[in-house]
C-alpha atoms as a PDB file:
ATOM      1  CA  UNK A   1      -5.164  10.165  21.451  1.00  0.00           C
ATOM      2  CA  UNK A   2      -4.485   7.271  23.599  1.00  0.00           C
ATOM      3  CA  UNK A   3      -2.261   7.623  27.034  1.00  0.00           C
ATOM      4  CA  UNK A   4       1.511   7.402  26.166  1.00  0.00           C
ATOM      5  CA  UNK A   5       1.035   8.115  22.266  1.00  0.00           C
ATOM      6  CA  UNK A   6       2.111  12.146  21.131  1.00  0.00           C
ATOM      7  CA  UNK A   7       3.403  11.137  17.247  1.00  0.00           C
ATOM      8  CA  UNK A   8       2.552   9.877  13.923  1.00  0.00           C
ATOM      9  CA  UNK A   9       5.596   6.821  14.588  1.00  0.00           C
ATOM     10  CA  UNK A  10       4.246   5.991  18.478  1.00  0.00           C
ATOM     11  CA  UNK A  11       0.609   5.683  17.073  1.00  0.00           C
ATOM     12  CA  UNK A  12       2.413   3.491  14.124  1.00  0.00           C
ATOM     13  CA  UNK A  13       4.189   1.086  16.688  1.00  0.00           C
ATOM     14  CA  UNK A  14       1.308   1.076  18.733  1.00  0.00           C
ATOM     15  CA  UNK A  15      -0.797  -1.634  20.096  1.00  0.00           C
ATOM     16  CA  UNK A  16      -3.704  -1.970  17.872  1.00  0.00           C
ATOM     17  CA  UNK A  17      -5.313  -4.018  20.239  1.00  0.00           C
ATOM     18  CA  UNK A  18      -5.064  -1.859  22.982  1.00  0.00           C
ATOM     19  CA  UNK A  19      -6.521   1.073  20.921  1.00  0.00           C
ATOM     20  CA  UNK A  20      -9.397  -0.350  20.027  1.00  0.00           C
ATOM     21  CA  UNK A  21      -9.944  -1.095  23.492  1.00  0.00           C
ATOM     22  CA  UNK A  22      -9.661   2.028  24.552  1.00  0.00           C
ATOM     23  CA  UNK A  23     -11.364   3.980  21.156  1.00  0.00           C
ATOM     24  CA  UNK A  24     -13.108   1.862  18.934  1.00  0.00           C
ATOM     25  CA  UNK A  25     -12.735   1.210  15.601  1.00  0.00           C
ATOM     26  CA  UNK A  26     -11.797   5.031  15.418  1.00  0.00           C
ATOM     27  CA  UNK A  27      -8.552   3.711  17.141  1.00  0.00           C
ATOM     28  CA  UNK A  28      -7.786   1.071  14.331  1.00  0.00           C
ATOM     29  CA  UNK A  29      -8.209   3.599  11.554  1.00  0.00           C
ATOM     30  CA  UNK A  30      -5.824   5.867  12.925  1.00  0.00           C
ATOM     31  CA  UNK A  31      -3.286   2.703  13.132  1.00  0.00           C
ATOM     32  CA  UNK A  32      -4.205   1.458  10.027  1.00  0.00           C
ATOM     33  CA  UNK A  33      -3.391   5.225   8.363  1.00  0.00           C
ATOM     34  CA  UNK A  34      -0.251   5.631  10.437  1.00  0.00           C
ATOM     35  CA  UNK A  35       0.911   2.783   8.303  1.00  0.00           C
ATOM     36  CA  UNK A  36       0.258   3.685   5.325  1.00  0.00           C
ATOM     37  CA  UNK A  37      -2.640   1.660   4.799  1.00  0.00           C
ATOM     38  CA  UNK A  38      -5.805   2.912   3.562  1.00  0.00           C
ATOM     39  CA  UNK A  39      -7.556   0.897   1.280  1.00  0.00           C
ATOM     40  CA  UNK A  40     -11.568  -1.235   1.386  1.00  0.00           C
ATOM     41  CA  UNK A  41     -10.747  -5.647   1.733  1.00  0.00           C
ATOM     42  CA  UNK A  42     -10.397  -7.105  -2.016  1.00  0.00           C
ATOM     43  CA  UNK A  43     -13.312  -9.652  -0.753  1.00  0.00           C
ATOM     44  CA  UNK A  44     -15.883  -6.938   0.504  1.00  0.00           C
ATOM     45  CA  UNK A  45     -18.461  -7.282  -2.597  1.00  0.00           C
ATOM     46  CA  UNK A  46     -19.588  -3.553  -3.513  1.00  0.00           C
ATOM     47  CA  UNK A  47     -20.400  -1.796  -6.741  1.00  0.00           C
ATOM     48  CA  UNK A  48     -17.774   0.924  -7.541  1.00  0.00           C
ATOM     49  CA  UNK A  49     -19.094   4.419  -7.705  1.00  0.00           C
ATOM     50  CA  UNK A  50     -16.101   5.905  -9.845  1.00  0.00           C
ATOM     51  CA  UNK A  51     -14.580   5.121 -13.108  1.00  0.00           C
ATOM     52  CA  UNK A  52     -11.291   3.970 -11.672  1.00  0.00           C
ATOM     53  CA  UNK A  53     -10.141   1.839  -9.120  1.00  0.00           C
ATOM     54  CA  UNK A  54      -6.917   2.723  -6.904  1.00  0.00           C
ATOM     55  CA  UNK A  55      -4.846   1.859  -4.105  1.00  0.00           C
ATOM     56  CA  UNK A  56      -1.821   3.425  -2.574  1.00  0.00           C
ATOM     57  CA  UNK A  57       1.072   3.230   0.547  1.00  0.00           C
ATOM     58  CA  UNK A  58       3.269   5.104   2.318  1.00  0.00           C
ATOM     59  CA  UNK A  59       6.189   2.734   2.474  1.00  0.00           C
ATOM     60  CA  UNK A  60       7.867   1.622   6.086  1.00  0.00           C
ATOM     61  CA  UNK A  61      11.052   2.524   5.083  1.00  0.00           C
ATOM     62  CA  UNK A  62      13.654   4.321   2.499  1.00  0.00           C
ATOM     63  CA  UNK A  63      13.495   1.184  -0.409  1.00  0.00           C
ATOM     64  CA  UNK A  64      16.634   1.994  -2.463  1.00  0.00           C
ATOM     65  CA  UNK A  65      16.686  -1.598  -4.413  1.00  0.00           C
ATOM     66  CA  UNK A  66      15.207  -1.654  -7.871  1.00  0.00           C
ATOM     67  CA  UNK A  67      13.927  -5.009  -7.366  1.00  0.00           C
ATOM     68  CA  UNK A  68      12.423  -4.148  -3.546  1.00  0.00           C
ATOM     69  CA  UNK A  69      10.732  -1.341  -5.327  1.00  0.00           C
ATOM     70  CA  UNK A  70       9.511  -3.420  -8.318  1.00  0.00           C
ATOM     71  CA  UNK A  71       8.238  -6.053  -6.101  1.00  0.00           C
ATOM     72  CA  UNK A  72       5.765  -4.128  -4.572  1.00  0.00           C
ATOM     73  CA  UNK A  73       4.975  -2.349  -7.839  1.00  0.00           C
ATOM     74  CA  UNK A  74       4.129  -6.051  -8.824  1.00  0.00           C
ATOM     75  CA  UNK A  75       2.153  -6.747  -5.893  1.00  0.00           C
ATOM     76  CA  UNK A  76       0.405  -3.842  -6.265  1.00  0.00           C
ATOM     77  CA  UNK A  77      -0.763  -4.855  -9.826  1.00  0.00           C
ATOM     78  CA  UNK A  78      -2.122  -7.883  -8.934  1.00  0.00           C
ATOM     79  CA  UNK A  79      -4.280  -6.129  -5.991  1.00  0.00           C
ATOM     80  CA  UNK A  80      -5.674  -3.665  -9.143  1.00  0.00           C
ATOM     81  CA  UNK A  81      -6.056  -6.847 -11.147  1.00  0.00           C
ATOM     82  CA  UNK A  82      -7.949  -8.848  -8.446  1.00  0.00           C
ATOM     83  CA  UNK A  83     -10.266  -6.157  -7.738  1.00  0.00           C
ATOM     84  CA  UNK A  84     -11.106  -5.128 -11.242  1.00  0.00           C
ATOM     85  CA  UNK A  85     -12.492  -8.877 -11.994  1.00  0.00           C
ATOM     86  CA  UNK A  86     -14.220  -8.760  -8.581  1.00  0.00           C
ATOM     87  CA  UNK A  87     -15.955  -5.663 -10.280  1.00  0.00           C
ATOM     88  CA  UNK A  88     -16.287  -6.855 -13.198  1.00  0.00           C
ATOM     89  CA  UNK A  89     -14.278  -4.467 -15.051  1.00  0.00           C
ATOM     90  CA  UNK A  90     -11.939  -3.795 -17.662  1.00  0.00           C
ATOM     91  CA  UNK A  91      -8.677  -0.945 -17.352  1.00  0.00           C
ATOM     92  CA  UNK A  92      -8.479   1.073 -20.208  1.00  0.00           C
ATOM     93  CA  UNK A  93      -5.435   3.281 -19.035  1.00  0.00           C
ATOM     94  CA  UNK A  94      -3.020   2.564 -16.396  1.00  0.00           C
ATOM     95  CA  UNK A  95      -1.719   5.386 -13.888  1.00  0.00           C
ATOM     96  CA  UNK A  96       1.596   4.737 -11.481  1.00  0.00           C
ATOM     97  CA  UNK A  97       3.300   6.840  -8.936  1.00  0.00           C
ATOM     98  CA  UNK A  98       6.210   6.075  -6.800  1.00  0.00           C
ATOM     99  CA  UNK A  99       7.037   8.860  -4.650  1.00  0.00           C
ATOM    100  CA  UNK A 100      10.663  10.050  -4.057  1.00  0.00           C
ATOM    101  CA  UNK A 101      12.365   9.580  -0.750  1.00  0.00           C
ATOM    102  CA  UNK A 102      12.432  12.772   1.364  1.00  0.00           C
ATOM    103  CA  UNK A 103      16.289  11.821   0.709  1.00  0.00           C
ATOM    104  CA  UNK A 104      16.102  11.363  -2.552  1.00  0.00           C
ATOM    105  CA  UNK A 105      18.405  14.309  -5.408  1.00  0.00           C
ATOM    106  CA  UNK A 106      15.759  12.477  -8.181  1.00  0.00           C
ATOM    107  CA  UNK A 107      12.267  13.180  -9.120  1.00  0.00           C
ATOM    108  CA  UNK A 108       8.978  10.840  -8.073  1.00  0.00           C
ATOM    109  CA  UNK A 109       7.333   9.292 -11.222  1.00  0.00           C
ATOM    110  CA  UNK A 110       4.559   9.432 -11.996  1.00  0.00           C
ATOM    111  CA  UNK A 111       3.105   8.080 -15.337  1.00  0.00           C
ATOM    112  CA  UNK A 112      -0.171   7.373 -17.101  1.00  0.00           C
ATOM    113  CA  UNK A 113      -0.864   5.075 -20.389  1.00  0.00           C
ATOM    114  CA  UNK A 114      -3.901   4.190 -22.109  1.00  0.00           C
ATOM    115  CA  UNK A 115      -3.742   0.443 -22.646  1.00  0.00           C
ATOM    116  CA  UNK A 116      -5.942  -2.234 -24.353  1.00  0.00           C
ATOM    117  CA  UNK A 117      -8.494  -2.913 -21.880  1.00  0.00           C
ATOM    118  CA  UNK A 118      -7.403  -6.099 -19.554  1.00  0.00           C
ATOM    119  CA  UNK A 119      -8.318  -6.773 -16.104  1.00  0.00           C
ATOM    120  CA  UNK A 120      -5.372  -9.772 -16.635  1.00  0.00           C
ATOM    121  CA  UNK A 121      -2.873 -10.094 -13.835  1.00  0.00           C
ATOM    122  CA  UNK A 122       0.410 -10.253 -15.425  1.00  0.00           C
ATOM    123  CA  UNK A 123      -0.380  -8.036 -18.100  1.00  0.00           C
ATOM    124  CA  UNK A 124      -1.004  -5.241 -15.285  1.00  0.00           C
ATOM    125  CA  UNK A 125       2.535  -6.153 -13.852  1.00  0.00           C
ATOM    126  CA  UNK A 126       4.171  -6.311 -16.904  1.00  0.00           C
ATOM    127  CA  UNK A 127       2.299  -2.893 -17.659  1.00  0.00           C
ATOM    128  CA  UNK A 128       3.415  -1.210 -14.386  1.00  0.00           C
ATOM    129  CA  UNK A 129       7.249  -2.600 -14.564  1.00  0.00           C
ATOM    130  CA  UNK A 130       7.193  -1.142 -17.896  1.00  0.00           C
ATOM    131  CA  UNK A 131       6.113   2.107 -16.991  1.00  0.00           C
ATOM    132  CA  UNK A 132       8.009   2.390 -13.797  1.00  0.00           C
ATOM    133  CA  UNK A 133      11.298   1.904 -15.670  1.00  0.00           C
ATOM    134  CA  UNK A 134      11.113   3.973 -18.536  1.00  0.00           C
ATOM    135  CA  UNK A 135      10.553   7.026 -15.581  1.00  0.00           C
ATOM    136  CA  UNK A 136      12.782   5.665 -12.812  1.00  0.00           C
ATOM    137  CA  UNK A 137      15.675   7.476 -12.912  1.00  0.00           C
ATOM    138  CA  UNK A 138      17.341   6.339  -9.296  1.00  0.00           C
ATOM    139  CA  UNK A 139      17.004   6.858  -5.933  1.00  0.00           C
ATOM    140  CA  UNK A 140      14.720   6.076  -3.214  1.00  0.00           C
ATOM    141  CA  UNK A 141      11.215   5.694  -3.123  1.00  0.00           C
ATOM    142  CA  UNK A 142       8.997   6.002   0.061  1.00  0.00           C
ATOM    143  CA  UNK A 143       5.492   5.922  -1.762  1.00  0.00           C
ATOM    144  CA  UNK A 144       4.013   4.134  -4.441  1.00  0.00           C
ATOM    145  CA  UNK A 145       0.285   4.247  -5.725  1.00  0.00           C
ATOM    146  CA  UNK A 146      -1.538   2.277  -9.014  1.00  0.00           C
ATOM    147  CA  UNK A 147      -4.401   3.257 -10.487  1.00  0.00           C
ATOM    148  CA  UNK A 148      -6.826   1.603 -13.285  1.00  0.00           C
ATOM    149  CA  UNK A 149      -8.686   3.899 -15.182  1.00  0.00           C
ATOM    150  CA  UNK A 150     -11.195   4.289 -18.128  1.00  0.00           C
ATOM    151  CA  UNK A 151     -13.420   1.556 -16.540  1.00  0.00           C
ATOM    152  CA  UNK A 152     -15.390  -0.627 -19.219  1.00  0.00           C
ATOM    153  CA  UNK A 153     -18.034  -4.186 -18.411  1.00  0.00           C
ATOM    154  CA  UNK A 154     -15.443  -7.136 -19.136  1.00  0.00           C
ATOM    155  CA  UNK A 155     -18.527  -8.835 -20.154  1.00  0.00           C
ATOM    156  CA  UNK A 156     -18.044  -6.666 -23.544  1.00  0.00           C
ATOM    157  CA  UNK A 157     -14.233  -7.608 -24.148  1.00  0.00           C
ATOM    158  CA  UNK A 158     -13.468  -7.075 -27.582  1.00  0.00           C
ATOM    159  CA  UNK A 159     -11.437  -9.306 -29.263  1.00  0.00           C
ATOM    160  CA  UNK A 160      -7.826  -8.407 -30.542  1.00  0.00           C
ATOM    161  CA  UNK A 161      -7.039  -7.859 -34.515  1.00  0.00           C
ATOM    162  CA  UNK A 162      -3.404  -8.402 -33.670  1.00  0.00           C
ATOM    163  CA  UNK A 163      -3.851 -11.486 -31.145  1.00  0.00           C
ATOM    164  CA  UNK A 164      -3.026 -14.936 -32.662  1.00  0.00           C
ATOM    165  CA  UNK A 165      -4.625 -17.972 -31.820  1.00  0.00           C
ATOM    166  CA  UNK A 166      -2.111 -19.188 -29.569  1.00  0.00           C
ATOM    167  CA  UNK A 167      -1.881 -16.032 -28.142  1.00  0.00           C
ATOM    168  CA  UNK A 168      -5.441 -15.882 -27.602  1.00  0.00           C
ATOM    169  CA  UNK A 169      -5.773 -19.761 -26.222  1.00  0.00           C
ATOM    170  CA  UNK A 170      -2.565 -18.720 -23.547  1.00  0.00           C
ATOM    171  CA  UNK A 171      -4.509 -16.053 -22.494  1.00  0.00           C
ATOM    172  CA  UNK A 172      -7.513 -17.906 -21.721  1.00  0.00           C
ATOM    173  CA  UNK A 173      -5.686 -20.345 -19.727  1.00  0.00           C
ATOM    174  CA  UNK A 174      -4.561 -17.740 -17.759  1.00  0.00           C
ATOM    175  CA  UNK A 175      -7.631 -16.403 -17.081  1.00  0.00           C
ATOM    176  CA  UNK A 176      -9.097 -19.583 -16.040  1.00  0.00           C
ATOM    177  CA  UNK A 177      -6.056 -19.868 -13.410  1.00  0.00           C
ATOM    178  CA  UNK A 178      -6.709 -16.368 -12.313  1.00  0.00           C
ATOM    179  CA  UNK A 179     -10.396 -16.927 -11.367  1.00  0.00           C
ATOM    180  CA  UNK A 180      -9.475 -20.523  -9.841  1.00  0.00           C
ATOM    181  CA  UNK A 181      -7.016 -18.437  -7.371  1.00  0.00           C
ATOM    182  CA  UNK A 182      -9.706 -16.183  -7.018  1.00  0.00           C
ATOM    183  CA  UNK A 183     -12.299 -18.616  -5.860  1.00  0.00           C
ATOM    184  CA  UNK A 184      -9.988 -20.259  -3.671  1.00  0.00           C
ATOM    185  CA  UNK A 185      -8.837 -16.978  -2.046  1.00  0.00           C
ATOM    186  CA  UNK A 186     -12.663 -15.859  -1.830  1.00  0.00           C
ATOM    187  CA  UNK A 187     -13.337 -18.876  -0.009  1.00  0.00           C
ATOM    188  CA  UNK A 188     -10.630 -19.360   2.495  1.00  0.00           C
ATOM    189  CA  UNK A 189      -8.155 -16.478   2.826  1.00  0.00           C
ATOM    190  CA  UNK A 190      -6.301 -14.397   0.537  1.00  0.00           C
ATOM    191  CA  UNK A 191      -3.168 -15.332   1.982  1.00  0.00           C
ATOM    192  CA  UNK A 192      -3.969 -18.914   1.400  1.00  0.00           C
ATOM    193  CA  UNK A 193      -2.326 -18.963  -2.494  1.00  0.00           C
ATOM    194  CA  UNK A 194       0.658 -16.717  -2.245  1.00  0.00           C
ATOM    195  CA  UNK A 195       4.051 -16.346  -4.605  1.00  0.00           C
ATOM    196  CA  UNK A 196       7.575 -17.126  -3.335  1.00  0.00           C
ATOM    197  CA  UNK A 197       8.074 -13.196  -3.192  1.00  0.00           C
ATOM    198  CA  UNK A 198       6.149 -12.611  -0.995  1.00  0.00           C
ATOM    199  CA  UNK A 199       8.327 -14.286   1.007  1.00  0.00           C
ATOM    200  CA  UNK A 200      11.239 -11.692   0.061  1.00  0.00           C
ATOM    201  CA  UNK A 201      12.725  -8.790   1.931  1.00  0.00           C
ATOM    202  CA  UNK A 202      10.630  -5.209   0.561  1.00  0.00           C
ATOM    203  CA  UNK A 203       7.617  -7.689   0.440  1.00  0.00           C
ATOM    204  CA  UNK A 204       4.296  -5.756   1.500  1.00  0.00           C
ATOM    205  CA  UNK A 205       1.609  -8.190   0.497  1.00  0.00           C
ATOM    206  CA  UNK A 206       1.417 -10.458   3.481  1.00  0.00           C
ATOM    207  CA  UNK A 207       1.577  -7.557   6.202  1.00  0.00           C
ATOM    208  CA  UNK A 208      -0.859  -5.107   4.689  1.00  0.00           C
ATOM    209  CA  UNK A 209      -3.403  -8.407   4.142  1.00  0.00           C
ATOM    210  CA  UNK A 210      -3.193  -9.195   7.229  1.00  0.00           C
ATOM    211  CA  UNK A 211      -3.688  -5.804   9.148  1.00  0.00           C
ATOM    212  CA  UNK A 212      -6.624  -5.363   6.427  1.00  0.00           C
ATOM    213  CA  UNK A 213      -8.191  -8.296   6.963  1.00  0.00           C
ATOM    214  CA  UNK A 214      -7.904  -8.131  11.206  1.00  0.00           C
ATOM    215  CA  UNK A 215      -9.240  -4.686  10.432  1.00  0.00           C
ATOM    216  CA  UNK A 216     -12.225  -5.658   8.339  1.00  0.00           C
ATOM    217  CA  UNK A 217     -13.058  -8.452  10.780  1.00  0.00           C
ATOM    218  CA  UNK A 218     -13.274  -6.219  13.842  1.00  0.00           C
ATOM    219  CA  UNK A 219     -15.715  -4.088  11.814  1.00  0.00           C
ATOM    220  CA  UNK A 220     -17.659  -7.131  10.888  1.00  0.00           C
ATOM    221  CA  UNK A 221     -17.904  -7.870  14.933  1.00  0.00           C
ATOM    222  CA  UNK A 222     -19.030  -4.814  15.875  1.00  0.00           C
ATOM    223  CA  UNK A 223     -21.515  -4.022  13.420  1.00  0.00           C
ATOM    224  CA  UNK A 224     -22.443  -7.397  14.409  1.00  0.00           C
ATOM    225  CA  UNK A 225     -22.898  -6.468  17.815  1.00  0.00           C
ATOM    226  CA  UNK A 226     -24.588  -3.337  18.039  1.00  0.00           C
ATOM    227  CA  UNK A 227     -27.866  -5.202  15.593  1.00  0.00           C
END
């Protein structure tokens, strides 16, 4: 460990500069994980070698609001969704957790449902509020993880018996919007289209991007370097 650092919470507050200084991109990682961050960029283009794609984090703090909570739940969702079209990919079944508070006199949740295969954006939030409410029963939550599972081409979408035609034509606007954010987000930064909430107090998305993406960068450098 770096001079001066002898816990999980000084490596957390630590310089991340300074550690990769002194150990590499060994350093970052261990900042990056004392944070609760662990998760590959949304922009890296790989081919997934499981059936399921995942993320999770170990919150900064106690988050006793309902709506802080469900904020990130939401964020969350749209990470899953973003990286499910990047793959190509339909979710079949949905998975949540959200941990319980070390503080906490109530249960974590944790909750799986199979779904009709969507890689859509709001469906997955609307999906994972859903969920998380009909388990929530109070109290505070420290760590919250989504999951998308039962993996299927999206280039073999079946269409809906019970969709109407409006519902279907809504849906394809929203798809086209979804890829257009995409794009733009492939092409510049993923922080360059961003909600109003994000914005909000409880708000993860613009932190963990941007430790992610200085993280992913510094890779790119050195791999750079050393060829």
């Amino acid at each position: 460990m770096a001079p001066g650092i002898f816990s999980i919470r000084e490596l957390a507050n630590a310089d991340p500069l300074l550690l990769k200084q002194k150990l590499g991109t060994i350093g970052l990682q261990h900042f990056f994980h004392a944070n609760g961050i662990d998760e590959s960029n949304v922009r890296e283009k790989y081919t997934p070698k499981s059936t399921s794609f995942s993320n999770s984090q170990i919150l900064p703090r106690d988050y006793h609001k309902q709506r802080e909570i469900e904020l990130v739940i939401k964020e969350m969702a749209e990470n899953l969704a973003i990286r499910l079209r990047k793959g190509g990919k339909l979710a079949s079944n949905l998975s949540l957790y959200a941990g319980a508070a070390s503080t906490s006199e109530y249960s974590s949740v944790k909750v799986s449902r199979n779904i009709e295969a969507t890689q859509n954006t709001k469906e997955l939030q609307d999906l994972a509020i859903s969920l998380f409410r009909e388990k929530y029963q109070g109290g505070a939550i420290r760590q919250i993880g989504i999951s998308g599972n039962q993996l299927s081409d999206s280039s073999v979408k079946q269409l809906s018996l019970f969709e109407s035609v409006e519902e279907n034509q809504t849906n394809k606007k929203q798809e086209l919007l979804q890829k257009v954010i995409d794009e733009i987000r492939e092409t510049f930064d993923f922080l360059s289209i961003q909600k109003a909430s994000s914005l909000s107090e409880g708000s993860r998305v613009i932190y963990r991007n941007k430790l992610i993406g200085g993280h992913a960068a510094s890779q790119e450098r050195e791999e750079k370097d050393v060829s």
